[in-house]
Protein backbone atom coordinates (compact mmCIF):
# COMPACT_ATOMS: atom_id res chain seq x y z
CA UNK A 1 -20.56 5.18 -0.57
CA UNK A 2 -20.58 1.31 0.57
CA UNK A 3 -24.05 0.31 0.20
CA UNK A 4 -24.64 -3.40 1.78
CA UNK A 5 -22.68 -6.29 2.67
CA UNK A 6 -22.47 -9.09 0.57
CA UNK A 7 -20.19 -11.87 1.50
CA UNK A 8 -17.63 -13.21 3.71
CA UNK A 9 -14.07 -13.91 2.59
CA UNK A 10 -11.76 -16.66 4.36
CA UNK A 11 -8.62 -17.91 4.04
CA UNK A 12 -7.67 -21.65 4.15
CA UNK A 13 -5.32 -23.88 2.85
CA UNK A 14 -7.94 -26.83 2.32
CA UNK A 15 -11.39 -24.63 1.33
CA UNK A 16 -13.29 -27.63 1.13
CA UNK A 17 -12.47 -28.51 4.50
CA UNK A 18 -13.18 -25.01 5.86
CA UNK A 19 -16.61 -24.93 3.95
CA UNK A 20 -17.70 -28.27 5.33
CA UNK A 21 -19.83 -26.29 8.63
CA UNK A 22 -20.95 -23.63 6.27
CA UNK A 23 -22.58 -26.61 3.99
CA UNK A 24 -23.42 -29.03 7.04
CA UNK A 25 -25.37 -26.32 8.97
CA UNK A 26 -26.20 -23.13 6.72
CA UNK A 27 -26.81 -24.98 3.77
CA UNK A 28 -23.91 -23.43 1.74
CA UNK A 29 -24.22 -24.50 -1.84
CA UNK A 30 -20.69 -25.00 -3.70
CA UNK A 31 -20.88 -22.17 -7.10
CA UNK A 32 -17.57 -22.67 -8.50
CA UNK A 33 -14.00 -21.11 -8.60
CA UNK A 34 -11.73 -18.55 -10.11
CA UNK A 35 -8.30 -17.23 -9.95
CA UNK A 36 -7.50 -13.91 -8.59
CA UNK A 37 -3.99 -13.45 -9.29
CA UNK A 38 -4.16 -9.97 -7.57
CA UNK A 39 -3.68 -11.63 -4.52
CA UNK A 40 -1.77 -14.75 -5.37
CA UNK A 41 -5.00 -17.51 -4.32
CA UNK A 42 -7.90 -18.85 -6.07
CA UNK A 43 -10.65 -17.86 -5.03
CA UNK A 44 -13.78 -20.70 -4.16
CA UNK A 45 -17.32 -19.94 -4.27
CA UNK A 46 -20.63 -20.94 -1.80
CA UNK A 47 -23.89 -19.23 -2.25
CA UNK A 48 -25.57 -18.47 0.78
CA UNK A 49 -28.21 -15.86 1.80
CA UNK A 50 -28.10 -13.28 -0.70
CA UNK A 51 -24.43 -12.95 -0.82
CA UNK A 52 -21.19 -15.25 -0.94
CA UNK A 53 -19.34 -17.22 1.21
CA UNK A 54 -15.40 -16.88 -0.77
CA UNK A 55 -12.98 -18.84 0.99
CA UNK A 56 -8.88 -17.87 -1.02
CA UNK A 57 -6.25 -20.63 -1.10
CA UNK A 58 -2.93 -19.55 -1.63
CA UNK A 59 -0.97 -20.03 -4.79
CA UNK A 60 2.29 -18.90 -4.72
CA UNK A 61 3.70 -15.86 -2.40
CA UNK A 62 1.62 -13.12 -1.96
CA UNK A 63 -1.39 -11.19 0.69
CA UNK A 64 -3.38 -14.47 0.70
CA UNK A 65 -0.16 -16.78 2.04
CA UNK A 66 1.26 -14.37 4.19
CA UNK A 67 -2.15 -14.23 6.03
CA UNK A 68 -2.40 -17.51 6.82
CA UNK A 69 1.04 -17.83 7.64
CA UNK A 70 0.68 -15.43 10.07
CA UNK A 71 -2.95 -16.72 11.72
CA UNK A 72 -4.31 -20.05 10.29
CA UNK A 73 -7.66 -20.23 8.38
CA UNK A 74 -9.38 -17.34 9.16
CA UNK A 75 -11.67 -14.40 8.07
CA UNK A 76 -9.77 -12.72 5.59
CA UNK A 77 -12.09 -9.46 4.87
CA UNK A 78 -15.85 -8.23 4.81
CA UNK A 79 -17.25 -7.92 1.50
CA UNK A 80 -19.46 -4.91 0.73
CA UNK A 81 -20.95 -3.27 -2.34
CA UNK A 82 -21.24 0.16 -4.04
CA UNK A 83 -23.31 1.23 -7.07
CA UNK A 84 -20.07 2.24 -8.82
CA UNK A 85 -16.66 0.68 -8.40
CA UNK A 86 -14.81 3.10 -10.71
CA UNK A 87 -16.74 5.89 -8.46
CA UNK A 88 -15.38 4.98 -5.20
CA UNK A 89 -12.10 4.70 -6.36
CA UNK A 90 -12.40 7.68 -7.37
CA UNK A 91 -13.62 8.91 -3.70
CA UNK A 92 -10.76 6.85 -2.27
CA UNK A 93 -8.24 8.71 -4.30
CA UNK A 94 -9.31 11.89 -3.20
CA UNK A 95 -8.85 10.84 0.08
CA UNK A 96 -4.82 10.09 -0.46
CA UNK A 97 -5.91 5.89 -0.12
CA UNK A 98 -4.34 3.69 -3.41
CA UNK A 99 -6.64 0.54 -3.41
CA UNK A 100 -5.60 -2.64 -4.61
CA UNK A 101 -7.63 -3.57 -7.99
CA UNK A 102 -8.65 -7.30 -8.13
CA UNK A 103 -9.95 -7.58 -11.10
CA UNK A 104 -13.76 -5.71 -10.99
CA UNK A 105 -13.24 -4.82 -7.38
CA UNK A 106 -11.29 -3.05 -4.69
CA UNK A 107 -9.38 -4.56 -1.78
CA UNK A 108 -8.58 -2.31 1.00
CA UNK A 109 -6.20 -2.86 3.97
CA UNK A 110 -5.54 -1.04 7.07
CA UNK A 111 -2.36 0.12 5.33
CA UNK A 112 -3.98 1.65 2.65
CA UNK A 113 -7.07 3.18 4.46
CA UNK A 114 -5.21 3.89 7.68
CA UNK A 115 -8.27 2.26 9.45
CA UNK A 116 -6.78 0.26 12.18
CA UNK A 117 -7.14 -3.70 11.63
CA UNK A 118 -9.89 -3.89 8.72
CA UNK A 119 -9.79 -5.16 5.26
CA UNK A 120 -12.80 -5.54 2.86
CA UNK A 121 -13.60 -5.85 -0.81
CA UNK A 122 -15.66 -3.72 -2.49
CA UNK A 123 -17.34 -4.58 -5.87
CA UNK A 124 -20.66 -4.06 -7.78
CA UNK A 125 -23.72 -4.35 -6.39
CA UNK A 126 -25.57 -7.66 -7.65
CA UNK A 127 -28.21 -8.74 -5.23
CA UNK A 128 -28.69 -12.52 -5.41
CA UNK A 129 -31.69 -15.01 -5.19
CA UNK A 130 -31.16 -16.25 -1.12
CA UNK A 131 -30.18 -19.70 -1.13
CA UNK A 132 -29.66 -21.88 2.44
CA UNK A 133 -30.68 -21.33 6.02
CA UNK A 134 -29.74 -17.12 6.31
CA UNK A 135 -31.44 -14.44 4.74
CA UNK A 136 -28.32 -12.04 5.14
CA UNK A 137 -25.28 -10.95 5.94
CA UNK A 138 -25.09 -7.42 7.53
CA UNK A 139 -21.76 -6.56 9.99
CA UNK A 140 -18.46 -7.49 10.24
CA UNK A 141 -16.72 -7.09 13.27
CA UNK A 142 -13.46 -4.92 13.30
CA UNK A 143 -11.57 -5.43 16.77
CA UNK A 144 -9.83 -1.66 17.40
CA UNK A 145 -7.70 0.60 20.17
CA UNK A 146 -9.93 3.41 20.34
CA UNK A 147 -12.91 2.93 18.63
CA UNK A 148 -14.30 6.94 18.14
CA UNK A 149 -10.81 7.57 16.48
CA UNK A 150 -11.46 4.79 13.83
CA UNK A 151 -14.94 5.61 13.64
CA UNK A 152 -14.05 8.98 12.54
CA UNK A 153 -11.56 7.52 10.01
CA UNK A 154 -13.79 5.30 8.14
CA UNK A 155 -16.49 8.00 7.84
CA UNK A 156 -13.74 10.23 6.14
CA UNK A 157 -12.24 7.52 4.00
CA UNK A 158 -15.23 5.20 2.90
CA UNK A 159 -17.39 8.19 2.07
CA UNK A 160 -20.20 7.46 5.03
CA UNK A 161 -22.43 9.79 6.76
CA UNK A 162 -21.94 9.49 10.42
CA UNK A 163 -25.25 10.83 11.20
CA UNK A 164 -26.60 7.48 10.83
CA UNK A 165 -23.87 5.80 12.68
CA UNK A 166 -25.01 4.09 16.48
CA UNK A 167 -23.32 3.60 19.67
CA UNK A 168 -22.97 0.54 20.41
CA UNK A 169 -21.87 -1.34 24.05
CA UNK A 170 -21.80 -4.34 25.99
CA UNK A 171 -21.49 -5.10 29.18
CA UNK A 172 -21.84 -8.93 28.87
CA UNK A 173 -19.19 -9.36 26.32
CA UNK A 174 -17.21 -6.43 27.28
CA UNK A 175 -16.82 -4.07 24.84
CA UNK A 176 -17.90 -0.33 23.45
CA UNK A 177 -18.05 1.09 20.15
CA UNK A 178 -20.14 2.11 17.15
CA UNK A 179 -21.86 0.78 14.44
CA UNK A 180 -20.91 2.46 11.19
CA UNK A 181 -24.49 1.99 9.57
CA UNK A 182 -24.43 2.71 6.02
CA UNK A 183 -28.34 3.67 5.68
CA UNK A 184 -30.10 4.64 8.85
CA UNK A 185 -32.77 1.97 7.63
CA UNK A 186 -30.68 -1.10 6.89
CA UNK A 187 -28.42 -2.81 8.91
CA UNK A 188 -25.64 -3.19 6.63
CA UNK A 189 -22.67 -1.83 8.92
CA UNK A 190 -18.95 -2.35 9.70
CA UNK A 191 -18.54 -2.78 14.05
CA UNK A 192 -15.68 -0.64 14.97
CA UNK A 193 -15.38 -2.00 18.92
CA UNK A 194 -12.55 -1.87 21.58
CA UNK A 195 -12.94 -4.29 24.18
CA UNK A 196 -13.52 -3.29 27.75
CA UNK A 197 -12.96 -5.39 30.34
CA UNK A 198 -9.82 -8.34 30.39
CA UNK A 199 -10.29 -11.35 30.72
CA UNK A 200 -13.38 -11.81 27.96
CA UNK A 201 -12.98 -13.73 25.10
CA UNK A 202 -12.72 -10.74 22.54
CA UNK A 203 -9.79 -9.16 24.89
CA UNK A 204 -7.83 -12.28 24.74
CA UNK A 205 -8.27 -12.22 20.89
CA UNK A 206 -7.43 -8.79 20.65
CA UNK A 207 -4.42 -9.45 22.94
CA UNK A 208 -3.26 -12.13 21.12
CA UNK A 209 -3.80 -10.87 17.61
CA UNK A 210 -3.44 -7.17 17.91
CA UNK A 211 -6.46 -5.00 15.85
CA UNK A 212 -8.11 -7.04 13.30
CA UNK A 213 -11.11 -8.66 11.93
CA UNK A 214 -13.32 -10.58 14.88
CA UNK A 215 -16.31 -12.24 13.57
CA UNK A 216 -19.29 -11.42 10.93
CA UNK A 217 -23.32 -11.96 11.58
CA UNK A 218 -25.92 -12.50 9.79
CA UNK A 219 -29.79 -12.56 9.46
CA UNK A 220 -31.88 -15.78 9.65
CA UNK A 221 -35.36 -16.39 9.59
CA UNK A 222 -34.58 -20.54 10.56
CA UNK A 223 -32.52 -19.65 13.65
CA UNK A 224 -33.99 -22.78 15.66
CA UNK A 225 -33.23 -24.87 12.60
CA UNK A 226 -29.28 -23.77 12.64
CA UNK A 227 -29.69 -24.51 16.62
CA UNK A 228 -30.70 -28.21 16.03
CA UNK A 229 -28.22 -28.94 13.96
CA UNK A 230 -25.12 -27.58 15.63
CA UNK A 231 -26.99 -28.69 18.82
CA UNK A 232 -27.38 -32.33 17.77
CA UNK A 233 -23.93 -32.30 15.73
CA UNK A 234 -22.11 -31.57 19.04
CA UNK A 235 -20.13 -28.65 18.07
CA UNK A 236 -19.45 -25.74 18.88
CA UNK A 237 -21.97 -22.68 19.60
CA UNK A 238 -23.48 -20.26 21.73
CA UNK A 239 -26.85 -19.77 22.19
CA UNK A 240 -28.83 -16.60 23.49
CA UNK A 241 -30.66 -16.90 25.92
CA UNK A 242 -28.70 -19.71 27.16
CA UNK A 243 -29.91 -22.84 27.39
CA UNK A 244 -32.44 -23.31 30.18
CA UNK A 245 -33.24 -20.05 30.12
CA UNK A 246 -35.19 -19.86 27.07
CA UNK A 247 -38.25 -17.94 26.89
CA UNK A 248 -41.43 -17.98 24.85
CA UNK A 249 -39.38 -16.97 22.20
CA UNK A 250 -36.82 -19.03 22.19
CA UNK A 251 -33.04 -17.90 21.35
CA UNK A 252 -32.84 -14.91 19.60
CA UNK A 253 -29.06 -15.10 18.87
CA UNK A 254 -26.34 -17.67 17.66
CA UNK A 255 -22.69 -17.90 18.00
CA UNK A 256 -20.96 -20.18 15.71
CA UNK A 257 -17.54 -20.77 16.96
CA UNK A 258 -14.43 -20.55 14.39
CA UNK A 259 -13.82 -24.71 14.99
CA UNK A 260 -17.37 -25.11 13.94
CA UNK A 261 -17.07 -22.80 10.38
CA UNK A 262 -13.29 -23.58 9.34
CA UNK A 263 -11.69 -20.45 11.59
CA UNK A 264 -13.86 -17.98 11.61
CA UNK A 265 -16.92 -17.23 14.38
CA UNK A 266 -20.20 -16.27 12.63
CA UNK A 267 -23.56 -14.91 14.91
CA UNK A 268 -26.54 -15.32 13.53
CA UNK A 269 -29.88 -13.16 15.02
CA UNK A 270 -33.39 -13.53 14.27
CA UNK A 271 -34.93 -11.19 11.75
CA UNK A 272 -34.78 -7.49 12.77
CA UNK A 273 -33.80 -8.44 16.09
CA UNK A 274 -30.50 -6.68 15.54
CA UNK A 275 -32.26 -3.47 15.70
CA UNK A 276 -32.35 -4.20 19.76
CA UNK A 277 -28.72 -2.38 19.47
CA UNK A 278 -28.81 -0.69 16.41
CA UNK A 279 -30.84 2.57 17.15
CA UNK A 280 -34.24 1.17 15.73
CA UNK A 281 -35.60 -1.46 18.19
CA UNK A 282 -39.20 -0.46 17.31
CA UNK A 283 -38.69 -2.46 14.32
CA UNK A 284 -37.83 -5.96 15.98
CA UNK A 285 -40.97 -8.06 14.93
CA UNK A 286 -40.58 -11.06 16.46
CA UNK A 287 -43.25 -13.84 16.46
């Protein structure tokens, strides 16, 4: 019942300070505020792509403070869509899962969903004119023990057909999983993923932090553009292939690192090259 993803939400005590990379190098244009008192923050506002960049400060106790008491600015949830809020709810019921209501949309935790580590918002589907240097979001990254068993849970509980789901795994980085696609023919997705081998930078993480919420990507048709910039700024990224071992193409993916975009890690791929892993790579068009 999730239909695409449409933003990502942080946490920060000093937004403007967190949205400074997300301005300086996506382009992120500031689009106002608004309280949520649902979760005890106000909520601040960046176009980008077609979706949202939301970074919550805290006011008063509540789900926004104690998260970044507990782990510093950082991303907060993935935000998806659905043709009908009151509809899903409805689903979710059925399904013995009490969301939290924030004003026109739902916020769902691992406690309420039983879906180990993850928390998005779900609202109404309202497709935006793209504005700055991505096109898209499309995955958030959910860092989990045993990936089939979660898998199975968020098919049950978020109403998806697992027939379009893909296997997803990684020697490089270390990891194995699946991609919870929510139409076999768009990338729009949650990445359920266990990590593999010790030692990695994800394991660490997941060590140190327990099941949670890892990273987000996003489409870009300016890839070499975001490059530059990060490149010539002097902070820090990763770049696929690695420097010096570009080829004719040039990278294909970027790695933002959570210093770089106020505590969180964003990757960024060329357009349709994340069909390479996502069951489709006969649709990678790449120039």
């Amino acid at each position: 019942m999730l239909q695409a993803m449409d933003r990502v939400v942080m946490v920060a005590s000093k937004p403007a300070a967190a949205a400074a990379g997300w301005e300086q190098f996506l382009d992120a244009m500031p689009a106002g505020n608004s309280r949520r008192p649902a979760l005890g923050a106000m909520a601040h506002y960046w176009r980008l792509g077609d979706g949202w960049l939301e970074i919550l400060e805290p006011e008063g106790d509540g789900i926004v403070s104690r998260a970044l008491a507990a782990r510093g600015p950082h991303l907060f949830a993935g935000g998806f869509t659905t043709r009908d809020v009151h509809a899903f709810a409805e689903h979710l019921e059925t399904r013995g899962v009490e969301p939290l209501w924030d004003e026109e949309r739902l916020v769902l935790d691992s406690a309420a969903t039983g879906i180990q580590g993850l928390r998005i918002v779900v609202g109404p589907h309202a497709p935006e004119r793209p504005v700055g240097l991505i096109d898209t979001f499309y995955e958030v990254t959910d860092l989990v023990d045993d990936a089939a068993a979660e898998s199975a849970r968020a098919a049950e509980v978020l109403g998806l057909d697992r027939s379009a789901f893909q296997p997803i795994e990684s020697e490089q980085y270390g990891y194995r999983g699946e991609l919870t696609l929510f139409d076999p023919d768009r990338l729009d997705r949650l990445e359920l993923i266990t990590p593999t081998r010790e030692g990695t930078t994800m394991e660490r993480f997941h060590r140190r932090v327990g099941s949670g919420l890892y990273m987000a990507f996003a489409e870009t048709g300016r890839l070499d553009e975001i490059e530059r910039r990060v490149r010539e700024a002097g902070v820090g990224h990763t770049a696929e292939p690695a420097p010096g071992q570009r080829d004719a193409l040039g990278i294909h993916t970027l790695f933002l690192h959570p210093e770089t975009l106020g505590g969180m890690m964003l990757g960024l791929s060329r357009l349709s090259y994340a069909w390479t892993w996502s069951g489709q790579p006969e649709r990678v068009n790449l120039p």
